[in-house]
C-alpha atoms as a PDB file:
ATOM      1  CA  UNK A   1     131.923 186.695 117.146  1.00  0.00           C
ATOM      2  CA  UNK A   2     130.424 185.124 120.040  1.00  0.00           C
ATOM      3  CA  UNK A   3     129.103 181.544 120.283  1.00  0.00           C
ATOM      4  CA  UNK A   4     125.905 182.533 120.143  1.00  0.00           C
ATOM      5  CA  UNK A   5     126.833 184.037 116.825  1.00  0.00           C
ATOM      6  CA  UNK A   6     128.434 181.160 115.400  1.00  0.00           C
ATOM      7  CA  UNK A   7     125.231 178.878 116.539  1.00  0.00           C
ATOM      8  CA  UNK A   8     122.806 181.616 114.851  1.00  0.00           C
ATOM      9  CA  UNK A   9     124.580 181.428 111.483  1.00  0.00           C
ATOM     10  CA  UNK A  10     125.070 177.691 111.765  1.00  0.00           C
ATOM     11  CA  UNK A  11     121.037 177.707 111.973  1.00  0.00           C
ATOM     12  CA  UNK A  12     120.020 179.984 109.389  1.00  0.00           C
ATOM     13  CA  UNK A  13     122.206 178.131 107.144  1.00  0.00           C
ATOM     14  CA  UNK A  14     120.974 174.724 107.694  1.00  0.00           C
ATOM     15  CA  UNK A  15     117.631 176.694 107.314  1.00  0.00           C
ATOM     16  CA  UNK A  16     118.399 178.454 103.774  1.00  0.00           C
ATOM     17  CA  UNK A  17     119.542 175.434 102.548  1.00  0.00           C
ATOM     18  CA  UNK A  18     116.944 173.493 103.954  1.00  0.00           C
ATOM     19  CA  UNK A  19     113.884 176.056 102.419  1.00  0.00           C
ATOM     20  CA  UNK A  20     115.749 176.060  99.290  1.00  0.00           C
ATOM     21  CA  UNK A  21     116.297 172.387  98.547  1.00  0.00           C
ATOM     22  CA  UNK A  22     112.572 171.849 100.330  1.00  0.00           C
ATOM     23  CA  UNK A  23     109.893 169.591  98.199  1.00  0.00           C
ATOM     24  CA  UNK A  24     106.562 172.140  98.415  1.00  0.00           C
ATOM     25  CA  UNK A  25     103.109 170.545  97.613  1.00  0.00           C
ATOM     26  CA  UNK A  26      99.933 172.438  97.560  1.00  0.00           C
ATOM     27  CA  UNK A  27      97.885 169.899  99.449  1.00  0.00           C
ATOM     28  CA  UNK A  28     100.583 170.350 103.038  1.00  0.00           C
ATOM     29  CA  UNK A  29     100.740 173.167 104.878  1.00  0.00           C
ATOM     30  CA  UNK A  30     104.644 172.343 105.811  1.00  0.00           C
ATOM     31  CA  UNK A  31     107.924 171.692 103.791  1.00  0.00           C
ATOM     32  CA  UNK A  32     109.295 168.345 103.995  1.00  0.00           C
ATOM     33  CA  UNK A  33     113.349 168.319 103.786  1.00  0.00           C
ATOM     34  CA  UNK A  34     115.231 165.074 102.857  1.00  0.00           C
ATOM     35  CA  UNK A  35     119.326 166.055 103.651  1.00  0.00           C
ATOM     36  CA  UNK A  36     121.435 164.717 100.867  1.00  0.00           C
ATOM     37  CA  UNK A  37     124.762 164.418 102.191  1.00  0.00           C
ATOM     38  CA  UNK A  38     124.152 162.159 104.876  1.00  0.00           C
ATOM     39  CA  UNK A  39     123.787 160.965 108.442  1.00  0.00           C
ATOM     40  CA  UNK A  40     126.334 162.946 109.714  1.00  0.00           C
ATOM     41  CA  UNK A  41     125.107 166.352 108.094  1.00  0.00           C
ATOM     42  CA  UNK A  42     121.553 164.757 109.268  1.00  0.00           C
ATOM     43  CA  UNK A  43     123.176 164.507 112.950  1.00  0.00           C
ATOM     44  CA  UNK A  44     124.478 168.198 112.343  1.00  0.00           C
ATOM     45  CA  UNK A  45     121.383 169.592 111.516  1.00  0.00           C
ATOM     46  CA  UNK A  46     119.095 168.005 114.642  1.00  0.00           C
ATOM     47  CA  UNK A  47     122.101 169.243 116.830  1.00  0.00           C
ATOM     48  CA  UNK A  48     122.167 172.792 115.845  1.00  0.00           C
ATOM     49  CA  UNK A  49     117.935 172.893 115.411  1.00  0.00           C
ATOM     50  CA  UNK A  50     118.068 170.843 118.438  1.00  0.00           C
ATOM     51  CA  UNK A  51     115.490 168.850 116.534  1.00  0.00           C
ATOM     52  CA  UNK A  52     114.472 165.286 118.618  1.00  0.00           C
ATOM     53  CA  UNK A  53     113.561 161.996 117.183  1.00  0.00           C
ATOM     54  CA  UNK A  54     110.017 161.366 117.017  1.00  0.00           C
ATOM     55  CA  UNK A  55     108.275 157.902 116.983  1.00  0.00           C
ATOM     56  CA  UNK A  56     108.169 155.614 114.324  1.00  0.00           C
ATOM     57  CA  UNK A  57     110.535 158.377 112.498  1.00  0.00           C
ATOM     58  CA  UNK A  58     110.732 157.580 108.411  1.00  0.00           C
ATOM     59  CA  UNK A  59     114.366 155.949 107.552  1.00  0.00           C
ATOM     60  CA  UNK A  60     116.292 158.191 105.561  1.00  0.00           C
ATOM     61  CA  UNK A  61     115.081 161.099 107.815  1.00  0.00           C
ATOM     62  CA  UNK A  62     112.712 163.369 106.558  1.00  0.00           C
ATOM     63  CA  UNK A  63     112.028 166.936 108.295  1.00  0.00           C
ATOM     64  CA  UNK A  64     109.330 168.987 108.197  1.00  0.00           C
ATOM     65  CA  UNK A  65     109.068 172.942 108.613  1.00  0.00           C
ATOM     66  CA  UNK A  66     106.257 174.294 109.954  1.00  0.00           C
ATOM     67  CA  UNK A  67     106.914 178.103 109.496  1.00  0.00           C
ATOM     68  CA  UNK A  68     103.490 179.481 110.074  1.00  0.00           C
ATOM     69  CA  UNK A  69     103.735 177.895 113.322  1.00  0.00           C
ATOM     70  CA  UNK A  70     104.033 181.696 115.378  1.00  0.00           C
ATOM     71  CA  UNK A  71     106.298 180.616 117.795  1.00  0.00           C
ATOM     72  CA  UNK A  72     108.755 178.551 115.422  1.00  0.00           C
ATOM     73  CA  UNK A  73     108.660 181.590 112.874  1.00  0.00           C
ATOM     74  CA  UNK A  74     109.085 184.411 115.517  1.00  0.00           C
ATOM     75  CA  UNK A  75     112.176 182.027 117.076  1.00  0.00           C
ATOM     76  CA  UNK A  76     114.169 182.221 113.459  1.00  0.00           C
ATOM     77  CA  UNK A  77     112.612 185.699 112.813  1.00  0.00           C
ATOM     78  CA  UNK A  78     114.833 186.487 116.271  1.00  0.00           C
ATOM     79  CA  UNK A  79     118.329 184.785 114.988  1.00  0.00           C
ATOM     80  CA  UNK A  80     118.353 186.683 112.075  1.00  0.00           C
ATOM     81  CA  UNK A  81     117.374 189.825 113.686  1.00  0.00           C
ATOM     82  CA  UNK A  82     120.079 189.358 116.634  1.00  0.00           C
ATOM     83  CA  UNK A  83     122.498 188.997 113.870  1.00  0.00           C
ATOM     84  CA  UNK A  84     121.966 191.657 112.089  1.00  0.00           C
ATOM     85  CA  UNK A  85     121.271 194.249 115.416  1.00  0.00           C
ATOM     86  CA  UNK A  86     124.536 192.854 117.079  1.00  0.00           C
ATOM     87  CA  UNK A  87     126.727 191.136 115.260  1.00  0.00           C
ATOM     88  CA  UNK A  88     126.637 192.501 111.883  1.00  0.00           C
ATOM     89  CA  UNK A  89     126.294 195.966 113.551  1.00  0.00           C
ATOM     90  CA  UNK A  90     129.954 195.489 115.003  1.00  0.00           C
ATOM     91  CA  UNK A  91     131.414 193.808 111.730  1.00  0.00           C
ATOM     92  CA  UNK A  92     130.277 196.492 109.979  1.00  0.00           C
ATOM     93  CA  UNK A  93     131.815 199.306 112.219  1.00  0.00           C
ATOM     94  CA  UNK A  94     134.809 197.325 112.537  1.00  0.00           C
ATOM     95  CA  UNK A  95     135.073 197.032 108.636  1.00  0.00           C
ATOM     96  CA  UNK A  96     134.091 200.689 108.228  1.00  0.00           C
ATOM     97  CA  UNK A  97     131.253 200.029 105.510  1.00  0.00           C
ATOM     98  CA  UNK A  98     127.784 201.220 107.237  1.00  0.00           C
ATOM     99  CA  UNK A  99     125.645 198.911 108.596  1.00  0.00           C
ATOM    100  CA  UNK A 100     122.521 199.866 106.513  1.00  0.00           C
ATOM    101  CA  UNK A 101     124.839 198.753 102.981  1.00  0.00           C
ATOM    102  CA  UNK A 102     124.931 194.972 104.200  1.00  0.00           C
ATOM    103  CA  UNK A 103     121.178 194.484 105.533  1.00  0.00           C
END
């Protein structure tokens, strides 16, 4: 696996756990995220999202997703896609199981 790899799985985790653990309300049109485990998961997260500190930012951090944003959606949509065209495309032909069996 290449570093790029590693960095793309790194992200869609943070993200899947992120989207799962998210607090949803009918009146926002985002997701707002409040990590559990700490600053240093918090640190973890903003480093691999390469997320920036904002102004007047709410202590414990608290992130927002904005997935119907086209650009943010289409950037994820492309991780996932470049991990399952390249990397899981060699995994799987290294493995022997075909490729369509793990999508």
């Amino acid at each position: 696996m290449s570093d790029n790899d590693r960095d793309d799985l790194k992200a869609i985790y943070h993200l899947r756990n992120a989207i799962a653990h998210c607090h949803v309300s009918i009146g926002r049109d985002y997701l707002l995220y409040r990590p559990a485990r700490g600053a240093k998961v918090e640190q973890e997260i903003a480093n691999t999202l390469g997320l920036k500190p904002v102004p007047d930012q709410a202590n414990p951090t608290m992130m927002t997703m904005r997935l119907y944003r086209d650009a943010e959606y289409l950037h994820e949509f492309g991780r996932i896609q470049r991990l399952d065209e390249q990397c899981f495309k060699v995994i799987a032909a290294a493995l022997g199981v075909p490729h369509g069996r793990i999508r």
